[in-house]
PDB file of N, CA and C in Angstrom:
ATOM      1  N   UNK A   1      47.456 -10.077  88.453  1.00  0.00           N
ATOM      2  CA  UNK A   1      48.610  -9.549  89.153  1.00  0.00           C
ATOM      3  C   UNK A   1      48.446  -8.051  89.421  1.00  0.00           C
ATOM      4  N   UNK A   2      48.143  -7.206  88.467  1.00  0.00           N
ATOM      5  CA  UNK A   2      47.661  -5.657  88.598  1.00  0.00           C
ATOM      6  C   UNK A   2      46.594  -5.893  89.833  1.00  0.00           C
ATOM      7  N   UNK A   3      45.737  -6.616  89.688  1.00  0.00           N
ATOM      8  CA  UNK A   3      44.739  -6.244  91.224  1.00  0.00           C
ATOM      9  C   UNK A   3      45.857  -6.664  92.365  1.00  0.00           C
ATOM     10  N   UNK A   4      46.226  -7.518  92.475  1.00  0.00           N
ATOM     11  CA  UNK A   4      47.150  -7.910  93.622  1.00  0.00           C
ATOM     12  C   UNK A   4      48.022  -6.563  94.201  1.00  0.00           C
ATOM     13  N   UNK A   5      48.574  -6.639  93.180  1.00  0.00           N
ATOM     14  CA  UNK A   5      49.684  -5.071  93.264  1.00  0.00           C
ATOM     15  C   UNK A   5      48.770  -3.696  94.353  1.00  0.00           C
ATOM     16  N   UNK A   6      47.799  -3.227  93.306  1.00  0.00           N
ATOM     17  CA  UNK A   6      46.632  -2.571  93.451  1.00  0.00           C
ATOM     18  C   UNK A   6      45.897  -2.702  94.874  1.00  0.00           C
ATOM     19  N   UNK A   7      45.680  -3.905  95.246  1.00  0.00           N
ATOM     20  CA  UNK A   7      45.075  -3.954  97.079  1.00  0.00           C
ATOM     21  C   UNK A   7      46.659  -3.913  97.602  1.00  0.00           C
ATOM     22  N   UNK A   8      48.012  -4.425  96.970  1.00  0.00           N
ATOM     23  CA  UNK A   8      48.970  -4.396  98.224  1.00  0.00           C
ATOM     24  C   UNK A   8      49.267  -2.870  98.784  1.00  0.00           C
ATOM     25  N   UNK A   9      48.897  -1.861  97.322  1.00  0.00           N
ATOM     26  CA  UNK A   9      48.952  -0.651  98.088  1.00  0.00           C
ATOM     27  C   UNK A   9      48.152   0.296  99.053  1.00  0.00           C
ATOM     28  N   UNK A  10      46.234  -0.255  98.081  1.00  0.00           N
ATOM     29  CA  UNK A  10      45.722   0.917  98.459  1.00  0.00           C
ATOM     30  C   UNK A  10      44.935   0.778  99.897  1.00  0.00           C
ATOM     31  N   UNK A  11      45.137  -1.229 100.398  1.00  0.00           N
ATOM     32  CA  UNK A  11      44.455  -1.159 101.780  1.00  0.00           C
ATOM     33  C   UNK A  11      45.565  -0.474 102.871  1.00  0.00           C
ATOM     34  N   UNK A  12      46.836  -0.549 102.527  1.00  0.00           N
ATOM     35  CA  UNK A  12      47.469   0.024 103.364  1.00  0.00           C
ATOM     36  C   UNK A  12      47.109   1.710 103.700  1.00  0.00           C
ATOM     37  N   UNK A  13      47.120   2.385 102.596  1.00  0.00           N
ATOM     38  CA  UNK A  13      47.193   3.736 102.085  1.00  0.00           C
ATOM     39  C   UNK A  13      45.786   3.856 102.845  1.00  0.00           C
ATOM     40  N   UNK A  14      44.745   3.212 102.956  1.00  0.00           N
ATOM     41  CA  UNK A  14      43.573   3.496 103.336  1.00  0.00           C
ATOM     42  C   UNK A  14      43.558   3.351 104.553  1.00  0.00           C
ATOM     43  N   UNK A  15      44.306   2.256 105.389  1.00  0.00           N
ATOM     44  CA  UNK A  15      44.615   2.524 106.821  1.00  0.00           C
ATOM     45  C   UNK A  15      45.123   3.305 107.944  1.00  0.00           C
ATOM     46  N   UNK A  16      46.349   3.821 107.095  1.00  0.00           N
ATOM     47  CA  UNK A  16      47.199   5.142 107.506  1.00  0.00           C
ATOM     48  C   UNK A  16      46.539   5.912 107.409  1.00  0.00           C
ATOM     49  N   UNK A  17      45.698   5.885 106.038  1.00  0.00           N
ATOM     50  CA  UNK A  17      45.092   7.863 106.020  1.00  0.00           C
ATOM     51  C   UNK A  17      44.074   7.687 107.738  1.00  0.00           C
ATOM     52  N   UNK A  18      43.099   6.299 107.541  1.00  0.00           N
ATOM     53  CA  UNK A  18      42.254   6.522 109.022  1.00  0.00           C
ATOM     54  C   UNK A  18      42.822   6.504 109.871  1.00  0.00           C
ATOM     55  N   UNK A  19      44.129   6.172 110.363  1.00  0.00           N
ATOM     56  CA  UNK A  19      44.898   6.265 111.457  1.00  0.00           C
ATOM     57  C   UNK A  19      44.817   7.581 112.038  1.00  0.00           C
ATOM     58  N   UNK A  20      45.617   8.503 110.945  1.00  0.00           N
ATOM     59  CA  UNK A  20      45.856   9.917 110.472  1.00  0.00           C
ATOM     60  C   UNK A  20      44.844  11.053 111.227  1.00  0.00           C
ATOM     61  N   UNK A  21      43.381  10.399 110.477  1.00  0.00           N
ATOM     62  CA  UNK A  21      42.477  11.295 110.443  1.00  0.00           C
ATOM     63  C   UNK A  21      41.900  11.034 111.598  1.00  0.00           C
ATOM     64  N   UNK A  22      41.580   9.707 112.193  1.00  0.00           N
ATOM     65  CA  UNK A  22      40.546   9.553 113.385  1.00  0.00           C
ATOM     66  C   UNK A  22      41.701   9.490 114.148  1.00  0.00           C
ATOM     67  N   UNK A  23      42.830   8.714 115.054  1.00  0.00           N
ATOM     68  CA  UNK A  23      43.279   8.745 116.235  1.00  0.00           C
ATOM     69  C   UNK A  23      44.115   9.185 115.500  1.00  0.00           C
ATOM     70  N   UNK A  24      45.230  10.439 115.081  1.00  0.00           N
ATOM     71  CA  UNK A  24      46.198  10.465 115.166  1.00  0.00           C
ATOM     72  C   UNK A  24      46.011  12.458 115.552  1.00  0.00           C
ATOM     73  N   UNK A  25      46.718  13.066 114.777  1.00  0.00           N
ATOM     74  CA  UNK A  25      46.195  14.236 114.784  1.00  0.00           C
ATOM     75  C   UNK A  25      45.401  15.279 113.902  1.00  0.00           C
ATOM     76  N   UNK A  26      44.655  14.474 113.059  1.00  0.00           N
ATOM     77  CA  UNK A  26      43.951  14.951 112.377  1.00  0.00           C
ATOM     78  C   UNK A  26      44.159  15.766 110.953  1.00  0.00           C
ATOM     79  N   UNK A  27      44.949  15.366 110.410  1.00  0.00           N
ATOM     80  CA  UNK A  27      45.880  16.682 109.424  1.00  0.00           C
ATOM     81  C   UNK A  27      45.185  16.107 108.269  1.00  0.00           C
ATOM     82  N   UNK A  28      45.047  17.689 107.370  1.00  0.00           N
ATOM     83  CA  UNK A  28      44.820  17.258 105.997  1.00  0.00           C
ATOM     84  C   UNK A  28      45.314  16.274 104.729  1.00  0.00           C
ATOM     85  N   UNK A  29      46.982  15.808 105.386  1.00  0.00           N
ATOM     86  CA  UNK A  29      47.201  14.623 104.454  1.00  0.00           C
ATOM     87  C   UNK A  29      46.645  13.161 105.123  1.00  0.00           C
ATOM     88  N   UNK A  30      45.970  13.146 106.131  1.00  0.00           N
ATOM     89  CA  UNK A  30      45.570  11.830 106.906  1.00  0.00           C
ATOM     90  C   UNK A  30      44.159  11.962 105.829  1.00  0.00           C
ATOM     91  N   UNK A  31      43.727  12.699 106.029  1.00  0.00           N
ATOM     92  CA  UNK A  31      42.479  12.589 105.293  1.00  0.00           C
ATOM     93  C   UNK A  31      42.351  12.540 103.519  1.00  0.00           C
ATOM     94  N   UNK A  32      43.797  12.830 102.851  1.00  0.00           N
ATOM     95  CA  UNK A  32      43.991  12.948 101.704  1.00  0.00           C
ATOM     96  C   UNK A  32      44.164  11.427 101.208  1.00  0.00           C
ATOM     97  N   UNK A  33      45.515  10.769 102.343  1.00  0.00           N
ATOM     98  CA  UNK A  33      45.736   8.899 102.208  1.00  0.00           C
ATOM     99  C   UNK A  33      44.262   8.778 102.495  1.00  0.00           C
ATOM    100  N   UNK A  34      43.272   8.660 103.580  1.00  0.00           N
ATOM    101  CA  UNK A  34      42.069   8.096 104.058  1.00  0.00           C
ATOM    102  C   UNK A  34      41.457   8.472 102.104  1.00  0.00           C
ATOM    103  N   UNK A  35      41.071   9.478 101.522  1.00  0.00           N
ATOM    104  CA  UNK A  35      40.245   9.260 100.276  1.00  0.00           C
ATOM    105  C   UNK A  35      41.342   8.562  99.201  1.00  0.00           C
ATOM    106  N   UNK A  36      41.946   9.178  99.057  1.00  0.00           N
ATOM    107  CA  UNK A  36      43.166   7.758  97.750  1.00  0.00           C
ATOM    108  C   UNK A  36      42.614   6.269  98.147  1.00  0.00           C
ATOM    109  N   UNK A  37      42.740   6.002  99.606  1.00  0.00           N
ATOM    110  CA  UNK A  37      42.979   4.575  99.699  1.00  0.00           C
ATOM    111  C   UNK A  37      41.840   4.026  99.586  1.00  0.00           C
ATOM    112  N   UNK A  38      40.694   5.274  99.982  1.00  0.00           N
ATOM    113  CA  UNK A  38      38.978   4.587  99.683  1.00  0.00           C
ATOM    114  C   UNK A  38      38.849   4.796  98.091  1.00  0.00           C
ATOM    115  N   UNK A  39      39.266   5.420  97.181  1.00  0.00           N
ATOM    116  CA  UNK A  39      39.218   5.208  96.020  1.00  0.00           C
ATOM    117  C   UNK A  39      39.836   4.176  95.437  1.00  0.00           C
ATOM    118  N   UNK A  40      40.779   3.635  95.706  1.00  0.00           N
ATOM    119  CA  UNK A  40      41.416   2.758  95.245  1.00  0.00           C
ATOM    120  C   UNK A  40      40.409   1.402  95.456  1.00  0.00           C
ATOM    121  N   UNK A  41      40.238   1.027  97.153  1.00  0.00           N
ATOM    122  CA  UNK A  41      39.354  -0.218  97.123  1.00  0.00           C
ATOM    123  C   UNK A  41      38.427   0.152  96.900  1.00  0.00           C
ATOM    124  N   UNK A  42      37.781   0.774  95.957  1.00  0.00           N
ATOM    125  CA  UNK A  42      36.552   1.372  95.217  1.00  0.00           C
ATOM    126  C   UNK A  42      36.451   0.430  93.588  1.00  0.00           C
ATOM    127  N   UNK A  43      37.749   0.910  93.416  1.00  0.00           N
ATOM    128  CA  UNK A  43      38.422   0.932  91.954  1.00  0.00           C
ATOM    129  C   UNK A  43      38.062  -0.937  91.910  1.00  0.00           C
ATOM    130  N   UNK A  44      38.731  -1.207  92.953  1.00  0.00           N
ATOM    131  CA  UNK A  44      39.593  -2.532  93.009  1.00  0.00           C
ATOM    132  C   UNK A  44      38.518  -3.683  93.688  1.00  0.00           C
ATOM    133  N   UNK A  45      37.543  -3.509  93.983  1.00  0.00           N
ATOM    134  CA  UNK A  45      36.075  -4.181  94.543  1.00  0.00           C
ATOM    135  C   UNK A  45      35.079  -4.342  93.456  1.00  0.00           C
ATOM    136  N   UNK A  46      35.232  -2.945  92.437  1.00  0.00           N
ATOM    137  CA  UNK A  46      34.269  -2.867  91.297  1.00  0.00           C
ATOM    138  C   UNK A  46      35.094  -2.863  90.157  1.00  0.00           C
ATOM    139  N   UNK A  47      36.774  -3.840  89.813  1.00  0.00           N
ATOM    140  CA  UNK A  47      37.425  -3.715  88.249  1.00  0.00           C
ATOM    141  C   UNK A  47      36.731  -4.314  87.616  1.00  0.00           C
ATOM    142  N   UNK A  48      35.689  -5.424  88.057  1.00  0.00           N
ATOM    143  CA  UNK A  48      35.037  -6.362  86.428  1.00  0.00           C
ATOM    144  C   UNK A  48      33.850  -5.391  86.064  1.00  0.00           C
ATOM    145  N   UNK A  49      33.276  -4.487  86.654  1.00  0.00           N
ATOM    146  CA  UNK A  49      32.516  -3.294  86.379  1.00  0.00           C
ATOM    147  C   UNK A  49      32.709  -2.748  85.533  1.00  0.00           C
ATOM    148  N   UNK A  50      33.483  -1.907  85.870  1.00  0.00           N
ATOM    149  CA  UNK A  50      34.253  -0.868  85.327  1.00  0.00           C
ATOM    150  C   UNK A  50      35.297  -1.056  84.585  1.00  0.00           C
ATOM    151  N   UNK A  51      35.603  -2.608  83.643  1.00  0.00           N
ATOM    152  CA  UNK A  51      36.435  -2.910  82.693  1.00  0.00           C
ATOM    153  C   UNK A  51      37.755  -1.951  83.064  1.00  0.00           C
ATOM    154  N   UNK A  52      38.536  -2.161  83.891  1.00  0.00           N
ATOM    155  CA  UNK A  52      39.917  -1.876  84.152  1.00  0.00           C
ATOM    156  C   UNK A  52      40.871  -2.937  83.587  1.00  0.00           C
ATOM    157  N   UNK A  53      40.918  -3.882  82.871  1.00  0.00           N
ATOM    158  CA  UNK A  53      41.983  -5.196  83.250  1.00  0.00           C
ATOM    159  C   UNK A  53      42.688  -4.721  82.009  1.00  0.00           C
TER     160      UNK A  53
END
């Protein structure tokens, strides 16, 4: 359930930030969501790795 939770936020968060950063106007919080949200499906691609559960 924590991973579930975990992708419901961070693919969003990772979409907006690229929205943000490539077609929108470019601002430093587009690019701040764009790295959170790539850390997150980072986190969340590699939890049996990296013993998160």
């Amino acid at each position: 359930m924590k991973r579930f939770l975990m992708a419901l936020v961070v693919y969003p968060t990772a979409g907006l930030g690229f929205y943000h950063t490539f077609l929108g106007e470019g601002s430093t919080a587009g690019l701040i969501l764009l790295t959170v949200g790539l850390i997150g499906i980072y986190f969340e691609l590699n939890y049996r790795k990296l013993s998160i559960e």
